[in-house]
N, C-alpha and C. Protein backbone atom coordinates (compact mmCIF):
# COMPACT_ATOMS: atom_id res chain seq x y z
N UNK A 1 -41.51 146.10 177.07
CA UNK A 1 -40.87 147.39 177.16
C UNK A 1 -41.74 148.45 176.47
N UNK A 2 -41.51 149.65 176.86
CA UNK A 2 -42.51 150.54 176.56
C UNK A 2 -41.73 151.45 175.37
N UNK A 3 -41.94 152.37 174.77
CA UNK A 3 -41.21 153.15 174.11
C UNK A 3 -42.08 155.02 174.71
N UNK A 4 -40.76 155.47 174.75
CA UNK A 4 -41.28 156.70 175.55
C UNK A 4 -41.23 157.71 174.45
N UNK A 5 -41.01 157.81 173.31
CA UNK A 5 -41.32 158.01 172.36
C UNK A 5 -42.83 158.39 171.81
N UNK A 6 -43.67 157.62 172.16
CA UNK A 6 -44.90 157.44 171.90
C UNK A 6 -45.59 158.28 173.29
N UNK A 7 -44.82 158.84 174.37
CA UNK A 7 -45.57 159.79 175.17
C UNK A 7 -45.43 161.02 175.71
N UNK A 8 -46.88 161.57 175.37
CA UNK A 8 -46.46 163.11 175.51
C UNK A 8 -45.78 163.44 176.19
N UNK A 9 -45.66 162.98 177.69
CA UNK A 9 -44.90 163.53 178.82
C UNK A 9 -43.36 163.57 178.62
N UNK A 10 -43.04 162.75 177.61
CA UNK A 10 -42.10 162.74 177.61
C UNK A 10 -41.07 163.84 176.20
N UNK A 11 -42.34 163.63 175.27
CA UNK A 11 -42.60 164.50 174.47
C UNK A 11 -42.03 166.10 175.18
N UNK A 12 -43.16 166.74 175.93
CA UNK A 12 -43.10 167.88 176.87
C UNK A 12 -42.02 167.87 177.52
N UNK A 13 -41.42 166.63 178.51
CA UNK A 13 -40.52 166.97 179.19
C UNK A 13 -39.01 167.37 178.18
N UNK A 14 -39.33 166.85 177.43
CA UNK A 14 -37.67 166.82 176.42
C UNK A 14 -37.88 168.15 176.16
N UNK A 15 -38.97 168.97 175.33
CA UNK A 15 -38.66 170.51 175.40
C UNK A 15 -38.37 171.27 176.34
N UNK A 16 -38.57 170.90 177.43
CA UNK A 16 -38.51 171.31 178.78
C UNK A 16 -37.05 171.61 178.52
N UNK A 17 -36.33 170.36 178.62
CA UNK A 17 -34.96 170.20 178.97
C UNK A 17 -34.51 171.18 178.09
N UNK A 18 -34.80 171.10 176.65
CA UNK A 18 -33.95 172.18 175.56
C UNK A 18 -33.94 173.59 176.00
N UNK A 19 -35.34 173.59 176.73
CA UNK A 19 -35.48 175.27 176.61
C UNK A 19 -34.69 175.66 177.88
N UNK A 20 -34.20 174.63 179.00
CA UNK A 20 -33.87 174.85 180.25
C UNK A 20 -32.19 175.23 179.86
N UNK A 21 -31.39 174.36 178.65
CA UNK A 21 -30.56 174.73 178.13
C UNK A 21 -30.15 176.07 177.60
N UNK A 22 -31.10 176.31 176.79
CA UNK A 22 -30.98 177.50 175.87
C UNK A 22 -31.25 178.68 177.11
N UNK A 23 -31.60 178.91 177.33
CA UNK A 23 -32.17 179.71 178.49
C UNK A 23 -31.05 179.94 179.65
N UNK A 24 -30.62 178.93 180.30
CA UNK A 24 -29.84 179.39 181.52
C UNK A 24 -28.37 179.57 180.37
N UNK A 25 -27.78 179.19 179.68
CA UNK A 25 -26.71 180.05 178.89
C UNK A 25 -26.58 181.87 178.73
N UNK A 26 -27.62 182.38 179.20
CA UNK A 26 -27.91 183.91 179.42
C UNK A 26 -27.38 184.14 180.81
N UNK A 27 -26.92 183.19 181.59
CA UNK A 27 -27.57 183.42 183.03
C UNK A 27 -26.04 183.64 183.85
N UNK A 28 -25.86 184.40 184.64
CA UNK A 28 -24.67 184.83 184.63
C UNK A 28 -23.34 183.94 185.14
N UNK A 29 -22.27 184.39 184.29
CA UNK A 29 -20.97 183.61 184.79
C UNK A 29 -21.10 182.82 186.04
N UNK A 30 -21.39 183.57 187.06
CA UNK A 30 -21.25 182.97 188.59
C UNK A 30 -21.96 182.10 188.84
N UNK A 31 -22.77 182.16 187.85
CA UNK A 31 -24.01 181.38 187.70
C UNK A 31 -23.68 179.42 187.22
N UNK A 32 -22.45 179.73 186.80
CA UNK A 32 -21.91 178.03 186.01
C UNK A 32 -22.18 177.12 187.23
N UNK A 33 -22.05 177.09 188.24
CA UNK A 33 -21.46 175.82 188.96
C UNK A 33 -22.59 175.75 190.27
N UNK A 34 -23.82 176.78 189.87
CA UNK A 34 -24.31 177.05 190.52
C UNK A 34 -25.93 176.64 190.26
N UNK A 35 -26.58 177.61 190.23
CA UNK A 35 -27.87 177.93 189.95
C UNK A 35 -28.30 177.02 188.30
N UNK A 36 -27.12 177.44 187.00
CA UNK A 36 -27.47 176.81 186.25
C UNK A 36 -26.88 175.56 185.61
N UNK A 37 -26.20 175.03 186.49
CA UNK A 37 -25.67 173.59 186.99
C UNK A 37 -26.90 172.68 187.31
N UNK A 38 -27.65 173.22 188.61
CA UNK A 38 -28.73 172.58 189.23
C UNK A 38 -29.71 172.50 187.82
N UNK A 39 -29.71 173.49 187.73
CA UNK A 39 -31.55 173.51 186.71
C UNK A 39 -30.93 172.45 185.66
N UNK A 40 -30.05 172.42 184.60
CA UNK A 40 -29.62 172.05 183.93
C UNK A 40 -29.92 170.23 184.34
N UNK A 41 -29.54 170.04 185.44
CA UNK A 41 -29.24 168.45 186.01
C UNK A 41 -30.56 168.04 186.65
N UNK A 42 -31.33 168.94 186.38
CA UNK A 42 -33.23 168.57 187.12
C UNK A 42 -33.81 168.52 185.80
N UNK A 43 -33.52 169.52 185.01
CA UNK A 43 -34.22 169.56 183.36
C UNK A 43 -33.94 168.55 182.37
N UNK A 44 -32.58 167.83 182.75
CA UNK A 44 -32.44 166.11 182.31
C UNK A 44 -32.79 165.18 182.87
N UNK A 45 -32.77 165.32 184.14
CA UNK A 45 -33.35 164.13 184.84
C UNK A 45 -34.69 164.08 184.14
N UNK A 46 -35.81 164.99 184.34
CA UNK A 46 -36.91 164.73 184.04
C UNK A 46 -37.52 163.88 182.65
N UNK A 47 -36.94 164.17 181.42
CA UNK A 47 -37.08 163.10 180.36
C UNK A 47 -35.82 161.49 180.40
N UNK A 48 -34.98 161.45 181.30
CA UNK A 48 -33.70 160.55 181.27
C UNK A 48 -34.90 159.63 182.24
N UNK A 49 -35.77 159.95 183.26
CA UNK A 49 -35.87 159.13 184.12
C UNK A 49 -37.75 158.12 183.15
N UNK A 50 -38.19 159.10 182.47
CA UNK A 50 -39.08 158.87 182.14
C UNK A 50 -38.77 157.96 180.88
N UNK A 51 -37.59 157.54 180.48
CA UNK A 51 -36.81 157.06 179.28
C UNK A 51 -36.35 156.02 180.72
N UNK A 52 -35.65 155.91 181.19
CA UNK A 52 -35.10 155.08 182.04
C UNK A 52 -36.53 153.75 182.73
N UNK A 53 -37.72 154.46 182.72
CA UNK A 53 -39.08 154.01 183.49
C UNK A 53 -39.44 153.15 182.73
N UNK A 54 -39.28 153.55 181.33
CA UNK A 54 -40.19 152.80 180.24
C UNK A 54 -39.65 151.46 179.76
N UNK A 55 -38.20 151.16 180.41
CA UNK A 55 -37.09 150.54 180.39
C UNK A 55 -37.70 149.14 181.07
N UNK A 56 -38.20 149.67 182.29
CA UNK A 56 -38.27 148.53 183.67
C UNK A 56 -39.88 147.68 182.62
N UNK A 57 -39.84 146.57 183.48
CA UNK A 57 -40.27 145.05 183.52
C UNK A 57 -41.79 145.61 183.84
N UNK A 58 -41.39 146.33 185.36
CA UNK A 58 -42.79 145.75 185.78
C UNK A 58 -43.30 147.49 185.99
N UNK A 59 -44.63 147.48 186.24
CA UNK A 59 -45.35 148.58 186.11
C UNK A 59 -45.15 149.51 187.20
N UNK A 60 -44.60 148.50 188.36
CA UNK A 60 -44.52 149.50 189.65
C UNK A 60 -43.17 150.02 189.57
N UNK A 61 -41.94 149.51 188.64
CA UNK A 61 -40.87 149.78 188.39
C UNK A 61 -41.25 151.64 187.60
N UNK A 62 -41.76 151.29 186.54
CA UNK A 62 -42.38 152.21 185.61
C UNK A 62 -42.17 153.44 186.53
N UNK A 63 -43.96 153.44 187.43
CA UNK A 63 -44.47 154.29 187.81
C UNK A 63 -43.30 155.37 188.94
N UNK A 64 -42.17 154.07 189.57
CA UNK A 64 -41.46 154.71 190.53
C UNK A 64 -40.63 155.67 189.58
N UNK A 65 -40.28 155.44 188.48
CA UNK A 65 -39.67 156.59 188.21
C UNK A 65 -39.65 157.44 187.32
N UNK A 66 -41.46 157.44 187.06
CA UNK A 66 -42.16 158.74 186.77
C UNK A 66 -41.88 159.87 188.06
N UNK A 67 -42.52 159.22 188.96
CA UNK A 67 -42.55 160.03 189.92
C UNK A 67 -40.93 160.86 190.82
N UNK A 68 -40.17 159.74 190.25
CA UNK A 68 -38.94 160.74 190.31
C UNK A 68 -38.94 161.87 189.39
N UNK A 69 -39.17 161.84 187.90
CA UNK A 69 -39.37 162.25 186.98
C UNK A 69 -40.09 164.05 187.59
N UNK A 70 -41.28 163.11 187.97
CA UNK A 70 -42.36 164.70 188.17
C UNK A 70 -41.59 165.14 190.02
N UNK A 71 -40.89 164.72 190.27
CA UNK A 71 -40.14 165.32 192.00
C UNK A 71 -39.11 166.26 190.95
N UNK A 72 -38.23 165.73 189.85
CA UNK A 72 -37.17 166.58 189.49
C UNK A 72 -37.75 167.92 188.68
N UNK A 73 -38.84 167.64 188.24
CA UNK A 73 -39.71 168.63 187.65
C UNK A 73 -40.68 170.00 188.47
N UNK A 74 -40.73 169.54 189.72
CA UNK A 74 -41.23 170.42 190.31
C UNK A 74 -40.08 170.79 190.79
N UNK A 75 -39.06 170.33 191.02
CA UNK A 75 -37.35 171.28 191.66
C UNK A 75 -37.67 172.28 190.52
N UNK A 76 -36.81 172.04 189.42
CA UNK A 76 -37.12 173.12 188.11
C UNK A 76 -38.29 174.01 188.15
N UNK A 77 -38.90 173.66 188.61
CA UNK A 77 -40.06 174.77 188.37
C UNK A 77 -39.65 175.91 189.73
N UNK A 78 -39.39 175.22 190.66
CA UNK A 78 -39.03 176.18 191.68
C UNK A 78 -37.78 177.25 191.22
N UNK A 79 -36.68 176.75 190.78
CA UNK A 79 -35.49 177.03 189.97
C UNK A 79 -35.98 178.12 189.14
N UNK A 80 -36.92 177.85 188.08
CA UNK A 80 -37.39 178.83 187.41
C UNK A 80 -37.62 180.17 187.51
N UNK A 81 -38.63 180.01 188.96
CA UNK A 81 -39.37 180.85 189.87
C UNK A 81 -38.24 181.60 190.25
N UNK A 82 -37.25 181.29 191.04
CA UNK A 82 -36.04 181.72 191.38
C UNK A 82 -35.55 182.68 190.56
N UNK A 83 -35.19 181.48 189.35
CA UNK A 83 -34.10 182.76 188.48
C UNK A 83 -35.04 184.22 188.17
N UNK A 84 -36.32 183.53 188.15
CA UNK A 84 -36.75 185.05 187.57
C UNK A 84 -36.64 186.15 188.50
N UNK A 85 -37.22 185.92 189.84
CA UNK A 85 -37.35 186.88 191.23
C UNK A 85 -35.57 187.38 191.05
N UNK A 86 -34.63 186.57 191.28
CA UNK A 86 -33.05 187.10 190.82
C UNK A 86 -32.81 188.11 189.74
N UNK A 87 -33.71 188.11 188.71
CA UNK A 87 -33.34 188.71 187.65
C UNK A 87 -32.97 188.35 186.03
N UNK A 88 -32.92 187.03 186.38
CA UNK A 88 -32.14 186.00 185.21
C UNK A 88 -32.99 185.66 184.14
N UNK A 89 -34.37 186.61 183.87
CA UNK A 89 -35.10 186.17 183.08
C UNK A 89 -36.34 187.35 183.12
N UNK A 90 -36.21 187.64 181.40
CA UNK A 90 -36.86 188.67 180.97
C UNK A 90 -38.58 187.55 181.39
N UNK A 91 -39.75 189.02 181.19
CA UNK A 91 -40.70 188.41 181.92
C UNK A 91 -41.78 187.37 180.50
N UNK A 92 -41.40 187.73 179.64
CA UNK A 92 -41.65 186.84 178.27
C UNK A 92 -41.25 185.54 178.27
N UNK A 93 -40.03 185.55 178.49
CA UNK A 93 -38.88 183.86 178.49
C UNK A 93 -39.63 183.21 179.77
N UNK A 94 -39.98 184.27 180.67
CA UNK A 94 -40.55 183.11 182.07
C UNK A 94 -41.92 182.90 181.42
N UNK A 95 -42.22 183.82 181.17
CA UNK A 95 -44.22 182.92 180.80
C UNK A 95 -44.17 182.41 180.05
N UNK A 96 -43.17 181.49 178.90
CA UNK A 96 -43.22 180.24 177.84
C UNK A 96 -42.71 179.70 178.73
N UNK A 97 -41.96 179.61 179.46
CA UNK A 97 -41.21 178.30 180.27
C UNK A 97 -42.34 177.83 181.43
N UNK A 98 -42.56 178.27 182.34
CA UNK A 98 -43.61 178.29 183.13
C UNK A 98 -45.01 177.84 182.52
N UNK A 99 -45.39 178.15 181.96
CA UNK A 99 -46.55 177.52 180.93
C UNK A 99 -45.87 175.87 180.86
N UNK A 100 -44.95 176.06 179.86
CA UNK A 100 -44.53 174.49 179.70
C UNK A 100 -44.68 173.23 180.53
N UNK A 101 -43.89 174.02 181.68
CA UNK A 101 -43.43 173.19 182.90
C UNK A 101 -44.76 172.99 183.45
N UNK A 102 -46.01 173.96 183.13
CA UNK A 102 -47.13 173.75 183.79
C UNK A 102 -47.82 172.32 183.42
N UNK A 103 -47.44 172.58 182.07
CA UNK A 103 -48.49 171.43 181.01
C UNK A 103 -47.56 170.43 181.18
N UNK A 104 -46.34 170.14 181.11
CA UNK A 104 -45.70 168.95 181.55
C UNK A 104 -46.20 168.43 182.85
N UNK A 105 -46.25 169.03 184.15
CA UNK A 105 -46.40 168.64 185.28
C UNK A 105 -47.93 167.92 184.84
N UNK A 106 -49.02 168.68 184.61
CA UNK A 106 -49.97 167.96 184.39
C UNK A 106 -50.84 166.58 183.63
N UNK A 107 -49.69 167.00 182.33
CA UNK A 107 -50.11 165.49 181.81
C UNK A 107 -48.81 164.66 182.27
N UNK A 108 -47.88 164.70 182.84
CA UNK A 108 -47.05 163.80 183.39
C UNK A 108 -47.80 163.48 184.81
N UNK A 109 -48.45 164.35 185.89
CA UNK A 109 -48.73 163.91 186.79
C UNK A 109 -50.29 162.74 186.44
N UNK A 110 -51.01 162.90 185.22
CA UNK A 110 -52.29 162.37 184.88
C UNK A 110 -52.02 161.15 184.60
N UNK A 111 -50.36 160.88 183.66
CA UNK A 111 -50.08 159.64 183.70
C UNK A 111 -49.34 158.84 184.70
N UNK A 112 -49.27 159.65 185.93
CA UNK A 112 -48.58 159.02 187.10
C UNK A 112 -50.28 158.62 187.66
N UNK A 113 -51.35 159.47 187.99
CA UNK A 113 -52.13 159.21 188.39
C UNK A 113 -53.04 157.91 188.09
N UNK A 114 -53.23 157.96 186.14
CA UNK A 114 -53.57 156.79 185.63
C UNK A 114 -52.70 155.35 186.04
N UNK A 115 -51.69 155.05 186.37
CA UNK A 115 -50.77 153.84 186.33
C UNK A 115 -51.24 153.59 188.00
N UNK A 116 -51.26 154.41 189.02
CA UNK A 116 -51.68 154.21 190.53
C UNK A 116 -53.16 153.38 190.70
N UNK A 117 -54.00 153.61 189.75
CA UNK A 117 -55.51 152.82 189.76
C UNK A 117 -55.21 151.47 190.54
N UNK A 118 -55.64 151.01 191.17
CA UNK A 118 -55.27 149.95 191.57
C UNK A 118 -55.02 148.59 190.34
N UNK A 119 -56.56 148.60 189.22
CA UNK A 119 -55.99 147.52 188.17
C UNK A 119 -54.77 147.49 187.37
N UNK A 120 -54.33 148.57 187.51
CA UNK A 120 -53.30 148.86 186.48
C UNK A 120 -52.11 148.44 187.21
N UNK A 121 -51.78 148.47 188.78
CA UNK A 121 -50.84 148.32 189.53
C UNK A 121 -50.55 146.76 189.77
N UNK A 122 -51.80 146.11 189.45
CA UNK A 122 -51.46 144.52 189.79
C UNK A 122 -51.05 143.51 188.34
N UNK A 123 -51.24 144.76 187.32
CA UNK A 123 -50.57 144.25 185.87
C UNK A 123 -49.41 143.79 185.97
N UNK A 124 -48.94 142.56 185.70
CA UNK A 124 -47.50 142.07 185.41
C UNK A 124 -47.04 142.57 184.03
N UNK A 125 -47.95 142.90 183.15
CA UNK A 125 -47.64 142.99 181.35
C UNK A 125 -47.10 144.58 181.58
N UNK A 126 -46.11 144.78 180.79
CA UNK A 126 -45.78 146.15 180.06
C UNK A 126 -46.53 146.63 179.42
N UNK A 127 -46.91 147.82 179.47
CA UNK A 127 -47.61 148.35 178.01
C UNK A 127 -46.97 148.61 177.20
């Protein structure tokens, strides 16, 4: 078993999630069941699944749900994009969040990329 603890991505994605919290609480009433419902339930998935990955046996278990991980992460980023064009976000709050989500996507996608190598895929061992 792995401990996800020990990785950045997961590291990154968990601020992700806080700031996705703190942030859509600004975002308007109509907004509950809606817009910041969704973001809210993509901005957990992304560290729950990468915590859930590190869980599994085998490596191809792992990797499948990183890559859910980085699919719920690029929703959010779209979400982001959204609220701001809507209005829901001064243009300061979007360029720390956006940055984030940038550097998450990338070293989360580097460690999706690293685990795909082919040697790494025919590993039975956990790291």
């Amino acid at each position: 078993m792995r401990d996800h603890t020990k990785l950045r991505a997961f590291e990154l994605a968990d601020e992700v999630a806080i700031f996705t919290y703190r942030e859509t609480r600004n975002f308007p009433k109509d907004e509950m069941y809606g817009l910041t419902s969704q973001m809210r339930r993509a901005a957990v998935s992304v560290p729950s699944n990468i915590v859930e990955g590190c869980a599994r046996e085998s490596q191809i278990e792992f990797l499948r749900f990183l890559e859910i991980a980085f699919a719920s992460l690029r929703e959010l980023h779209y979400q982001f994009g959204l609220s701001k064009r809507l209005g829901y976000f001064d243009e300061n709050s979007f360029i720390g969040c956006d940055s984030k989500i940038v550097e998450t996507e990338k070293v989360l996608g580097s460690l999706i990329r690293s685990l795909r190598s082919p040697n790494r895929l025919q590993s039975k061992q956990p790291e």
